[in-house]
N, C-alpha and C. Protein backbone atom coordinates (compact mmCIF):
# COMPACT_ATOMS: atom_id res chain seq x y z
N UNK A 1 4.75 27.90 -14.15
CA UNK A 1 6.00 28.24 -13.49
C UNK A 1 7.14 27.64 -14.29
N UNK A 2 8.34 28.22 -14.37
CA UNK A 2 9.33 27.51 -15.07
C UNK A 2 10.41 26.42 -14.29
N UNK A 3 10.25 25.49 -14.95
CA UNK A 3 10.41 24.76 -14.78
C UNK A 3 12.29 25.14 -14.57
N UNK A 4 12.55 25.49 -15.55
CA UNK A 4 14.25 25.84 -15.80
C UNK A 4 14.71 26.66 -14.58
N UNK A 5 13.88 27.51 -14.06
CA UNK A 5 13.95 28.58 -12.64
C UNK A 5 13.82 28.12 -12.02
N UNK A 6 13.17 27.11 -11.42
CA UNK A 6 12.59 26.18 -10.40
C UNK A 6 14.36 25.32 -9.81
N UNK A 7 14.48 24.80 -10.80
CA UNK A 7 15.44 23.84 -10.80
C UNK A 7 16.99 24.80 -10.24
N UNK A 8 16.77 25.71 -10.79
CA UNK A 8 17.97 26.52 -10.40
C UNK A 8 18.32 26.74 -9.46
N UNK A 9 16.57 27.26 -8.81
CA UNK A 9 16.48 28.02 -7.35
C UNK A 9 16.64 26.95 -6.68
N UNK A 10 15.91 25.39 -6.92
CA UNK A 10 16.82 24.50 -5.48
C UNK A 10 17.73 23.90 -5.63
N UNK A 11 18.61 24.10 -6.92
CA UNK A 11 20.41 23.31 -6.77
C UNK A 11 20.53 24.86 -5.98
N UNK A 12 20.41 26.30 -6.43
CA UNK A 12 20.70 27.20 -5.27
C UNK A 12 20.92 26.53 -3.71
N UNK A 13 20.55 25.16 -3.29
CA UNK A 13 19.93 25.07 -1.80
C UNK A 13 21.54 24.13 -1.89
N UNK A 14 21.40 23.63 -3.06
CA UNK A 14 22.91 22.37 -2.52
C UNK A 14 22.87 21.66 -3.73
N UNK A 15 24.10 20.90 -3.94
CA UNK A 15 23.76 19.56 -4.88
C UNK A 15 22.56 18.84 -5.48
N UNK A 16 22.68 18.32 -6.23
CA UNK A 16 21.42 17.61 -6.45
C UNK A 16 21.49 16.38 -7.73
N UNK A 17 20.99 15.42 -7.56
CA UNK A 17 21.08 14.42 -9.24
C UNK A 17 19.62 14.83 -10.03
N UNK A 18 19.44 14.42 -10.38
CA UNK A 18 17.87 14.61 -11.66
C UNK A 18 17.06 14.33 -10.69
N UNK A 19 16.89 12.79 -10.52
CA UNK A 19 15.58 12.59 -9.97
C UNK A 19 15.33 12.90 -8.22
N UNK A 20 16.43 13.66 -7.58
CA UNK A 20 16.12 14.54 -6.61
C UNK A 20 16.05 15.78 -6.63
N UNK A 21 16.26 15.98 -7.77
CA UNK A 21 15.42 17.70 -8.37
C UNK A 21 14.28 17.64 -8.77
N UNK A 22 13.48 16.47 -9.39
CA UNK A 22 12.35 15.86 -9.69
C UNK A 22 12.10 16.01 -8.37
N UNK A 23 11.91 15.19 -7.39
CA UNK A 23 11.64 15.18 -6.14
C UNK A 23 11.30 16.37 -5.07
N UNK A 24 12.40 17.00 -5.66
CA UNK A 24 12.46 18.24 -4.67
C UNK A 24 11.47 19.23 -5.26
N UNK A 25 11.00 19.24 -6.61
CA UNK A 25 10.60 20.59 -7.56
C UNK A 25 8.99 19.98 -6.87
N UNK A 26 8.44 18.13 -7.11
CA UNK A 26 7.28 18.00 -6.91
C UNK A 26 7.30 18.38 -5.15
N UNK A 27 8.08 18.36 -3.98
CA UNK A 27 7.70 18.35 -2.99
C UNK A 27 7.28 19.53 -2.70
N UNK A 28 8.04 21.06 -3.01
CA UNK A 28 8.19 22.43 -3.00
C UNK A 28 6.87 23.25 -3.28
N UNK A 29 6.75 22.56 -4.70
CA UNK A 29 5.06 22.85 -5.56
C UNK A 29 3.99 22.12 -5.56
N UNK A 30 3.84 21.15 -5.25
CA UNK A 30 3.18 19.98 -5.31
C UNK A 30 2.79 19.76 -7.13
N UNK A 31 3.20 20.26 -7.85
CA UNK A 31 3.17 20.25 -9.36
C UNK A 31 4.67 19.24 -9.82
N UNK A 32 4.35 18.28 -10.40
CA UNK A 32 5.08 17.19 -10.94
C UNK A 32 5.73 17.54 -12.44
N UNK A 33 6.97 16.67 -12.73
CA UNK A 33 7.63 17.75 -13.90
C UNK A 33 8.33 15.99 -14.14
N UNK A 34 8.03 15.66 -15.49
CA UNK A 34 8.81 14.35 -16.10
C UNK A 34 10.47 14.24 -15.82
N UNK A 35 10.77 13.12 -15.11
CA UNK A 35 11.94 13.20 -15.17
C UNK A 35 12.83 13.18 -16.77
N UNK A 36 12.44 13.12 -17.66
CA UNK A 36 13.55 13.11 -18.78
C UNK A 36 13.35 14.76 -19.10
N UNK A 37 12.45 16.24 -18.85
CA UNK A 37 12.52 16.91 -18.42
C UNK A 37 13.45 17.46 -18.04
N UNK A 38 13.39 17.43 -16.80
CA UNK A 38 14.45 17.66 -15.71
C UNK A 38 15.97 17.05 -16.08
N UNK A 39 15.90 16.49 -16.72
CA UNK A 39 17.72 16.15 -17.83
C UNK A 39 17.53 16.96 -18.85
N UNK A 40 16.91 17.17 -19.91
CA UNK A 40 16.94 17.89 -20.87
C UNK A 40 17.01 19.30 -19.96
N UNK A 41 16.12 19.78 -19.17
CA UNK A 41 16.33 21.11 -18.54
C UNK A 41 18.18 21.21 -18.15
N UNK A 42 18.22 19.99 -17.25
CA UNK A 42 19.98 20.22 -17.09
C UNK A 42 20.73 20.83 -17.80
N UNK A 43 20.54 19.94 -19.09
CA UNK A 43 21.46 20.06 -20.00
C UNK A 43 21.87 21.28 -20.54
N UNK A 44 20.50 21.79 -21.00
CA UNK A 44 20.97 22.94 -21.72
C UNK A 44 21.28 24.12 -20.36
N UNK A 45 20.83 23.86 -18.90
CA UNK A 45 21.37 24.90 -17.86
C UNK A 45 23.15 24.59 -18.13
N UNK A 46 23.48 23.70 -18.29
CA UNK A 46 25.08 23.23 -18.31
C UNK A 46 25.59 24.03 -19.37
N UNK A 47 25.10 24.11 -21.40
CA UNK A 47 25.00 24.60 -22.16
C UNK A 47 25.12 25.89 -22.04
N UNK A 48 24.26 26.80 -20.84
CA UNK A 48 24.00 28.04 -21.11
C UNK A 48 25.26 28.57 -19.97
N UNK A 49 25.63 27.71 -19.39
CA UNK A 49 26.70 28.41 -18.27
C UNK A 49 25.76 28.64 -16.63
N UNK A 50 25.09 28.01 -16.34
CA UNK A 50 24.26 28.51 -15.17
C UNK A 50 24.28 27.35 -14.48
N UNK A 51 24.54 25.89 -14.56
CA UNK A 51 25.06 24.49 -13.58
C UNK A 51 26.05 23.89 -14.62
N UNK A 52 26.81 22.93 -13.55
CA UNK A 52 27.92 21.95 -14.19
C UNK A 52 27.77 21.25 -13.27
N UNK A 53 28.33 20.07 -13.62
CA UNK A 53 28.31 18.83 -12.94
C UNK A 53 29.27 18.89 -11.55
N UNK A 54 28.75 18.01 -10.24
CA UNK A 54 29.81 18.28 -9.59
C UNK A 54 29.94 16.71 -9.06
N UNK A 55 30.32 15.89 -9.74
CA UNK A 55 30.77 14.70 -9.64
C UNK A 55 30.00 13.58 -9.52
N UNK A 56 29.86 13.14 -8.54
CA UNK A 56 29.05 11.75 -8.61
C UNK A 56 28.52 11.41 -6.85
N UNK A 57 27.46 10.92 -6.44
CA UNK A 57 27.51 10.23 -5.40
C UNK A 57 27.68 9.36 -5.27
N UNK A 58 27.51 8.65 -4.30
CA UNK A 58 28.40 7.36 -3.57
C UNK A 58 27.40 5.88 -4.66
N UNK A 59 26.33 6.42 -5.24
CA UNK A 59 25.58 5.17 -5.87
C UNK A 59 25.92 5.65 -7.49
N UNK A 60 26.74 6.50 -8.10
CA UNK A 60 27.22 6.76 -9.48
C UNK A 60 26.01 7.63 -10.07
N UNK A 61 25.59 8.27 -9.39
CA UNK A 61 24.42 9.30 -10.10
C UNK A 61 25.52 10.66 -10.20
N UNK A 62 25.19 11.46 -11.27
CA UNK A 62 25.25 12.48 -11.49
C UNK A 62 25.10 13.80 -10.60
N UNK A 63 25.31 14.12 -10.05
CA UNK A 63 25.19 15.76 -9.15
C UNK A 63 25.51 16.79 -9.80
N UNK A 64 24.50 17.77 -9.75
CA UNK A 64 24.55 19.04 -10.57
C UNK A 64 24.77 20.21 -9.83
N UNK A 65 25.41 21.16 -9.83
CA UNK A 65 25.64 22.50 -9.08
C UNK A 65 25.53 23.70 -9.54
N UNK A 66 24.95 24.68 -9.16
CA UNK A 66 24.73 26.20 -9.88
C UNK A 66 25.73 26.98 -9.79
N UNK A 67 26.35 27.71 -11.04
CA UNK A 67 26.99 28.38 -10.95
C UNK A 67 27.11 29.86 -10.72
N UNK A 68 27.78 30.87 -10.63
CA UNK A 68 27.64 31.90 -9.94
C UNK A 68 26.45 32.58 -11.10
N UNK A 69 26.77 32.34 -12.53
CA UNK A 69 25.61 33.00 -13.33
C UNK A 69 24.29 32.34 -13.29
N UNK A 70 24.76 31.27 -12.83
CA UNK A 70 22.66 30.39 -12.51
C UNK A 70 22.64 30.81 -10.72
N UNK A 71 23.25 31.35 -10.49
CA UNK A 71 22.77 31.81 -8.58
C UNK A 71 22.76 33.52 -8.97
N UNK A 72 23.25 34.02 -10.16
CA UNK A 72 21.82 35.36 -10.10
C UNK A 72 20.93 35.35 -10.71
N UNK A 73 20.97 34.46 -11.88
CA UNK A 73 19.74 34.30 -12.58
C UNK A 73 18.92 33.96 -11.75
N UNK A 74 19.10 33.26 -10.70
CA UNK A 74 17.98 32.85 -10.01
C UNK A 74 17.65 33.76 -8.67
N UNK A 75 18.25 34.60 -8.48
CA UNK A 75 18.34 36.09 -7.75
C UNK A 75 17.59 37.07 -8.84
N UNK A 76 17.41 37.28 -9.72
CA UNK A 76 16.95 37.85 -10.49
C UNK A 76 15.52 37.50 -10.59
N UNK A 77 15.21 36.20 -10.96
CA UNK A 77 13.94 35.34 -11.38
C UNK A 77 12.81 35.71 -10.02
N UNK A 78 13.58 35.31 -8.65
CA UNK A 78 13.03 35.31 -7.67
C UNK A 78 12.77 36.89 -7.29
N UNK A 79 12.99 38.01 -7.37
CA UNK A 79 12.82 39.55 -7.69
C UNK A 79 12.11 40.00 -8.19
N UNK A 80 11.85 39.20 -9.39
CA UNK A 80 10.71 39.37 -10.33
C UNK A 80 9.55 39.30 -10.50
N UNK A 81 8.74 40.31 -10.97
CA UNK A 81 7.45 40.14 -10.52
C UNK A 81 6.66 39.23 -11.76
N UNK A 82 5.79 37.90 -11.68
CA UNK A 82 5.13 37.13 -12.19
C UNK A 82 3.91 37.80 -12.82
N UNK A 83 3.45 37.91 -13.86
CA UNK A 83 2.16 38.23 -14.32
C UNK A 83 1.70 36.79 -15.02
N UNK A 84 0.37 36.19 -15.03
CA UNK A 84 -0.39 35.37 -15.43
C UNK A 84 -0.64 35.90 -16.65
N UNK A 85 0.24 35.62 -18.27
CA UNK A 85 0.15 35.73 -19.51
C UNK A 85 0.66 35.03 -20.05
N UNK A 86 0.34 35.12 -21.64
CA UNK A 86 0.38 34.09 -22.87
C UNK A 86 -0.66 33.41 -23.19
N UNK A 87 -1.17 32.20 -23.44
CA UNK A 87 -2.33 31.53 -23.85
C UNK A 87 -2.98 30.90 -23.10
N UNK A 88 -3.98 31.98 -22.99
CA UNK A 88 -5.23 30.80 -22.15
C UNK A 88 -6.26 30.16 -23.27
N UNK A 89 -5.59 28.76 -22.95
CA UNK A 89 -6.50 27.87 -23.75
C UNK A 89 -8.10 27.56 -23.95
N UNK A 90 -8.57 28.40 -22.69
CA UNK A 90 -9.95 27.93 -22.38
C UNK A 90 -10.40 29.08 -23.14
N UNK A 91 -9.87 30.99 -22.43
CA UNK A 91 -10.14 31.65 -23.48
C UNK A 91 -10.27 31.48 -24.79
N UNK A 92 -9.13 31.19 -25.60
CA UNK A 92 -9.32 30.76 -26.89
C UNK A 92 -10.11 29.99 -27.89
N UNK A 93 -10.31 28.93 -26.45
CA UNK A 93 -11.66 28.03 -27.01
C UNK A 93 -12.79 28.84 -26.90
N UNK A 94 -13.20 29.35 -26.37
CA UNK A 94 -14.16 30.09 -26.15
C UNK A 94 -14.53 30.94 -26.97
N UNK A 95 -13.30 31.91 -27.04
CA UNK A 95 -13.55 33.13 -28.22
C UNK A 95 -13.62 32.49 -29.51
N UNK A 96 -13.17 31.48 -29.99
CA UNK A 96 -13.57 30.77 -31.18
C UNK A 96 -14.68 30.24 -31.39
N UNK A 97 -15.53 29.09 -30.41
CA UNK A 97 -16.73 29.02 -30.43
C UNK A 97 -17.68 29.90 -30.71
N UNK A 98 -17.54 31.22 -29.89
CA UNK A 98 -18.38 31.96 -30.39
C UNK A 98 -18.46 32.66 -31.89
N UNK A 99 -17.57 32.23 -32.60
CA UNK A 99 -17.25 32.64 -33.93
C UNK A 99 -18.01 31.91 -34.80
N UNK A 100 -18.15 30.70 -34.52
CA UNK A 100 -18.65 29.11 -34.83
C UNK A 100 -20.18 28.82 -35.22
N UNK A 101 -20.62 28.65 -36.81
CA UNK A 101 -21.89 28.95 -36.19
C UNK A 101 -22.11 27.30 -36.18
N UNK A 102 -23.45 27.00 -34.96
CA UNK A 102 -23.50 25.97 -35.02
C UNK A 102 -22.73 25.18 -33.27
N UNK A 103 -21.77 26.25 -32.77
CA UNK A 103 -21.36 25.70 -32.01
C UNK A 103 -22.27 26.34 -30.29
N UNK A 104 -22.67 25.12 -29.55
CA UNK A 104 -23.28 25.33 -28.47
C UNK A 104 -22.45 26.12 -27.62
N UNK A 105 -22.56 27.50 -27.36
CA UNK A 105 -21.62 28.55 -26.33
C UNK A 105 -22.57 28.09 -25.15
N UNK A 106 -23.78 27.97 -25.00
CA UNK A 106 -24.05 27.84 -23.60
C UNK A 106 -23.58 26.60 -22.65
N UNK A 107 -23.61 25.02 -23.75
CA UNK A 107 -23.51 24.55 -23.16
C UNK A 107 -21.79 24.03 -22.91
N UNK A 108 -20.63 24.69 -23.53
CA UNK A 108 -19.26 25.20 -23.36
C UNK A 108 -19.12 25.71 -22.15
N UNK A 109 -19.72 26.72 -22.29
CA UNK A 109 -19.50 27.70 -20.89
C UNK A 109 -20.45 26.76 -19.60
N UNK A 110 -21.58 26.26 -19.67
CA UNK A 110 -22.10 25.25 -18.74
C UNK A 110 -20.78 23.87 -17.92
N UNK A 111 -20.58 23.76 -19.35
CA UNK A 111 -19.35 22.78 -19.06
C UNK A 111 -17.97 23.17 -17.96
N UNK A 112 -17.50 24.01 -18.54
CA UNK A 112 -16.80 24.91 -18.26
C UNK A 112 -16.82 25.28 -16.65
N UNK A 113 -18.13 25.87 -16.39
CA UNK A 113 -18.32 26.32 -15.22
C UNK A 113 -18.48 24.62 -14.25
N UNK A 114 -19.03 23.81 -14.64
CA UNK A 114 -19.09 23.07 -13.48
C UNK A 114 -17.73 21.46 -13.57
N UNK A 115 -16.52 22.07 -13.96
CA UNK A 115 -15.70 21.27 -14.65
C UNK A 115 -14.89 22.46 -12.61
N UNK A 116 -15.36 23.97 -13.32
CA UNK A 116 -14.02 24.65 -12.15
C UNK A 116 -14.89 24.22 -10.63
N UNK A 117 -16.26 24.23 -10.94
CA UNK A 117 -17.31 23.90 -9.18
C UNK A 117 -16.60 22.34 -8.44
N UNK A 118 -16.19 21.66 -9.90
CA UNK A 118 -15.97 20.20 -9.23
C UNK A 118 -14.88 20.25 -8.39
N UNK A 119 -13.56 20.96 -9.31
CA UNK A 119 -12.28 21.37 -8.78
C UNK A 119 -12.11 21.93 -7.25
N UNK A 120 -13.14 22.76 -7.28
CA UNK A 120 -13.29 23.87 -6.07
C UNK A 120 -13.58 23.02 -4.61
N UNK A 121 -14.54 21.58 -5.35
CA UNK A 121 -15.13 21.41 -4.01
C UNK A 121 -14.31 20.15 -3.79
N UNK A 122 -13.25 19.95 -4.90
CA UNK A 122 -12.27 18.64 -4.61
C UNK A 122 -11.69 19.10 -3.38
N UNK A 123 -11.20 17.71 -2.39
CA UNK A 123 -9.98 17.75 -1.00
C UNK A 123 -8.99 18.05 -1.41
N UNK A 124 -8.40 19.23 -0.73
CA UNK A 124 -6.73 19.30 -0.83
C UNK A 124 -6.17 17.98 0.01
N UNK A 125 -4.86 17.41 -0.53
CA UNK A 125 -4.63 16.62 0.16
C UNK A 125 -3.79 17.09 1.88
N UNK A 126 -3.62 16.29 2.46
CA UNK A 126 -3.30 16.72 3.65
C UNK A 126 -2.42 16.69 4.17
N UNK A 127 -1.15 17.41 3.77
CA UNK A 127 0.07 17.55 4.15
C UNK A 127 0.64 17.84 5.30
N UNK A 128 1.65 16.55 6.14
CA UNK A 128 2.19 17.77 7.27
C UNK A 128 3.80 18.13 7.02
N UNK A 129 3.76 18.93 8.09
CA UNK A 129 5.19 19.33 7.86
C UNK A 129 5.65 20.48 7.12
N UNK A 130 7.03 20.83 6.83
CA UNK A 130 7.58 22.19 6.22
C UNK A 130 6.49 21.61 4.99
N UNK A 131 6.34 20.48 4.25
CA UNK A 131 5.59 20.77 3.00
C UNK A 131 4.31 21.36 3.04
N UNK A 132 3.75 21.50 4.23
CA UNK A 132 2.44 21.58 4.10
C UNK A 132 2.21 23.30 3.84
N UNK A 133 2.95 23.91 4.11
CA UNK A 133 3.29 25.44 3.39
C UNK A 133 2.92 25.41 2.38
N UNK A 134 4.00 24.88 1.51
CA UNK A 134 4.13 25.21 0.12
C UNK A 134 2.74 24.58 -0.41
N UNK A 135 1.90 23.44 0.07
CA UNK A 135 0.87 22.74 -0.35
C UNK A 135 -0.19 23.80 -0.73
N UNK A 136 -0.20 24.23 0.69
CA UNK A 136 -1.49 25.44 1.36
C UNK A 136 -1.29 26.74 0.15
N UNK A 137 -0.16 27.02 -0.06
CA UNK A 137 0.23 28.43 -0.63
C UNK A 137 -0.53 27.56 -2.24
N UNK A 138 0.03 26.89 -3.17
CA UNK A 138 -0.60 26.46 -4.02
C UNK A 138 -1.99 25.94 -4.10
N UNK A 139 -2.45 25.38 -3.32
CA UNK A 139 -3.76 25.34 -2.93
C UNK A 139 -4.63 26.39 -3.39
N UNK A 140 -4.34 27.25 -2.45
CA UNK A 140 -4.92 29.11 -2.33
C UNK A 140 -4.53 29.50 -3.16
N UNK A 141 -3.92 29.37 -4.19
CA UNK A 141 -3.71 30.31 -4.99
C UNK A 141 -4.63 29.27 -6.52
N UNK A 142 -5.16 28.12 -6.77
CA UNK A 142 -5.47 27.15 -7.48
C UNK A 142 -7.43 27.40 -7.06
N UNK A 143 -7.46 27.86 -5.92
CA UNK A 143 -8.71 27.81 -5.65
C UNK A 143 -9.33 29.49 -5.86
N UNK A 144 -8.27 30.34 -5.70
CA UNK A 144 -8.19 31.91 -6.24
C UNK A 144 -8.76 31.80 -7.78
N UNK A 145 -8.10 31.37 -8.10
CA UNK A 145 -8.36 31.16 -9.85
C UNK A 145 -9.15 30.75 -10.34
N UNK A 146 -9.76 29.43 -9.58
CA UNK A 146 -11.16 29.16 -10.05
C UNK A 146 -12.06 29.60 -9.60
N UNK A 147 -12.01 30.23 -8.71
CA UNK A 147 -13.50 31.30 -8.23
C UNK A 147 -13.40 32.66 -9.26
N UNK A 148 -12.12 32.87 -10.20
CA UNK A 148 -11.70 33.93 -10.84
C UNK A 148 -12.34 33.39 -11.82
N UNK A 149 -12.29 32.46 -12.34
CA UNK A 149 -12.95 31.94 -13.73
C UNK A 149 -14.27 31.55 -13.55
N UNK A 150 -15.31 31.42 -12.10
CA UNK A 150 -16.41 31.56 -12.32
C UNK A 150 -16.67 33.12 -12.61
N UNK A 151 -16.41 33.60 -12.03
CA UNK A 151 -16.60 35.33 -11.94
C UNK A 151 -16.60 35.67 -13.49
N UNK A 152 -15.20 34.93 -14.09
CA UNK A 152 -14.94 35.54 -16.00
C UNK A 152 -16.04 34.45 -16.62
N UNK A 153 -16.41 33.52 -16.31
CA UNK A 153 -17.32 32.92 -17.07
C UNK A 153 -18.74 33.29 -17.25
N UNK A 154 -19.36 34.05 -15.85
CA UNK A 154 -20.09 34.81 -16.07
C UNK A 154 -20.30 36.04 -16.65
N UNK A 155 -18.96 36.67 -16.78
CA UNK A 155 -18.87 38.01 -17.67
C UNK A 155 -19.29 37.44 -19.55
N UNK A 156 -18.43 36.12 -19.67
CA UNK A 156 -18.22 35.63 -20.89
C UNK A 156 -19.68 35.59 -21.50
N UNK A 157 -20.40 34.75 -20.67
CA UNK A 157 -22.03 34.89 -20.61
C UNK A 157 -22.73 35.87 -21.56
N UNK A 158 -22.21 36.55 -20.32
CA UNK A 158 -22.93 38.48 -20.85
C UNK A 158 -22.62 38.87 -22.42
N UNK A 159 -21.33 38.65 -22.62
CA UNK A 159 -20.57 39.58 -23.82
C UNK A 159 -21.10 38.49 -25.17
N UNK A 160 -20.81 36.80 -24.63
CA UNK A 160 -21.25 35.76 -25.87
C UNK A 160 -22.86 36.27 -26.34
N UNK A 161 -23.89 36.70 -25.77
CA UNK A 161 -25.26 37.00 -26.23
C UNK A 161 -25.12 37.46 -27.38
N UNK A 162 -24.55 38.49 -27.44
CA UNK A 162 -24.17 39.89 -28.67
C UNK A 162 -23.32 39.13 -29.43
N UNK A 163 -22.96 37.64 -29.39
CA UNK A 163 -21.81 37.41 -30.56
C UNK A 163 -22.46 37.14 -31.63
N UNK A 164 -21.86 36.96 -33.05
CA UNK A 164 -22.26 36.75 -33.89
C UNK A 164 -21.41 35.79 -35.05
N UNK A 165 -22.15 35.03 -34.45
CA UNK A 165 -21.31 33.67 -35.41
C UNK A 165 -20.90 34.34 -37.21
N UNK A 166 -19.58 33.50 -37.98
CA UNK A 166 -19.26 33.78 -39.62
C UNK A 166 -18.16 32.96 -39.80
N UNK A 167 -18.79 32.94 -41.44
CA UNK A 167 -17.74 32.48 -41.87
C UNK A 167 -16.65 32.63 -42.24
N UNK A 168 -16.13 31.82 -43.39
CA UNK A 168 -14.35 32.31 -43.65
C UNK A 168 -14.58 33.58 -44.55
N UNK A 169 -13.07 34.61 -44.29
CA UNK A 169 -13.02 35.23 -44.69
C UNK A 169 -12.86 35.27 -46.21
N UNK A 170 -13.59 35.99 -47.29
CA UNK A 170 -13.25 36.05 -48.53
C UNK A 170 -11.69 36.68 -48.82
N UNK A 171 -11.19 37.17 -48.13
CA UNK A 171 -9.58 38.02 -48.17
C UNK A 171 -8.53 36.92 -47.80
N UNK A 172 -7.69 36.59 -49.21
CA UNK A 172 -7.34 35.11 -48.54
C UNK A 172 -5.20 36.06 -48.60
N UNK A 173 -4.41 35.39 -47.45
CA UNK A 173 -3.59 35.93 -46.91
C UNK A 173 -2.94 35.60 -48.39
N UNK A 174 -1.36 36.15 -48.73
CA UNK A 174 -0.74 36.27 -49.79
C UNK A 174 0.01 35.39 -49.70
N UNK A 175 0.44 34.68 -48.45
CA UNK A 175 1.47 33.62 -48.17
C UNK A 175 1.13 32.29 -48.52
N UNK A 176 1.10 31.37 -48.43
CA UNK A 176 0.77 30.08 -48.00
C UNK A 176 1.55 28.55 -48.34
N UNK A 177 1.48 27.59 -47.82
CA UNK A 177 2.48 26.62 -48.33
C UNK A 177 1.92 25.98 -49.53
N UNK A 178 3.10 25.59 -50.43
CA UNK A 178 2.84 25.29 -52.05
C UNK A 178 2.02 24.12 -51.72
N UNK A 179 1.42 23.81 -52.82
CA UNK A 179 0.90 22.62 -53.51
C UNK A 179 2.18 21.39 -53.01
N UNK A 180 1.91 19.99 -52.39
CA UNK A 180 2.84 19.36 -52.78
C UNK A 180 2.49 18.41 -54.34
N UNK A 181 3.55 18.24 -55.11
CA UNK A 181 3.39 17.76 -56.37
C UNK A 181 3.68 15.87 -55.92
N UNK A 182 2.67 15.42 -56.66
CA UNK A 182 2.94 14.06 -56.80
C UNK A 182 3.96 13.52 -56.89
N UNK A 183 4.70 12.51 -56.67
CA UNK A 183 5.88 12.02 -57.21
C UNK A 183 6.39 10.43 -56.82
């Protein structure tokens, strides 16, 4: 989730300093985000025209406010429909191993599978209150995924049999970085 959207959508709610946007982003998601983060995120929202500062509270912290172009960006963001893409790391490991000769795919994917069983059968913690929504909704959607990746790990199974481990390619690319020279 982005972190930069996140932040937008709850100064959208009101004021805010850093480490009660920290606060507010871990209470919302139950997913935690570094506070020096959450300043660097500021910053460049200030940079891009989407928050500015709106003075100070009563203990000299900083308060940040969204501006009318960070309250549609974040009308926009929230409209938008999310697809689960870019790099899945586990894929990647995976599809490489099997490239690998020498490298154990069964016991990867063994790993693998009882790394998501442990996850599955871990306690959600036990939230009450308006948080316990947002807990439940991430929850269910964390426990969706790993019953999704037993399901793809068993496909992976199937398709790794037929792989066929090799080596480097003899076709070497035309680019590459020089030699560095002694000196």
């Amino acid at each position: 989730m982005s972190v930069r959207q996140s932040l937008l959508a709850i100064l959208d709610r009101g004021a805010c300093y850093g480490s009660q946007l920290r606060a507010e982003y871990q209470r919302r998601t139950g997913a935690s985000v570094n506070v020096g983060q959450v300043y660097t995120t500021l910053e460049r929202l200030e940079r891009d025209g989407l928050v500015v500062g709106r003075g100070v509270d009563d203990e000299g912290r900083v308060l940040w406010g969204v501006t009318d172009a960070g309250r549609a960006e974040t009308r926009a963001w929230m409209t938008s429909p999310l697809l689960a893409e870019g790099r899945d790391e586990v894929a990647l490991k995976i599809a490489l191993a099997v490239t690998l000769p020498g490298a154990d795919v069964p016991a990867i994917l063994a790993a693998q599978r009882e790394a998501a069983r442990q996850a599955l059968a871990a306690p959600v913690g036990g939230v009450e209150g308006a948080d316990a929504v947002s807990t439940a909704i991430v929850a269910a959607a964390r426990r969706a995924r790993l019953e999704a990746d037993l399901r793809w790990l068993d496909e992976v199974e199937r398709v790794a049999r037929d792989a066929v481990a090799f080596g480097l390619s003899a076709e070497r690319p035309r680019r590459g970085r020089p030699a560095r020279t002694a000196g």
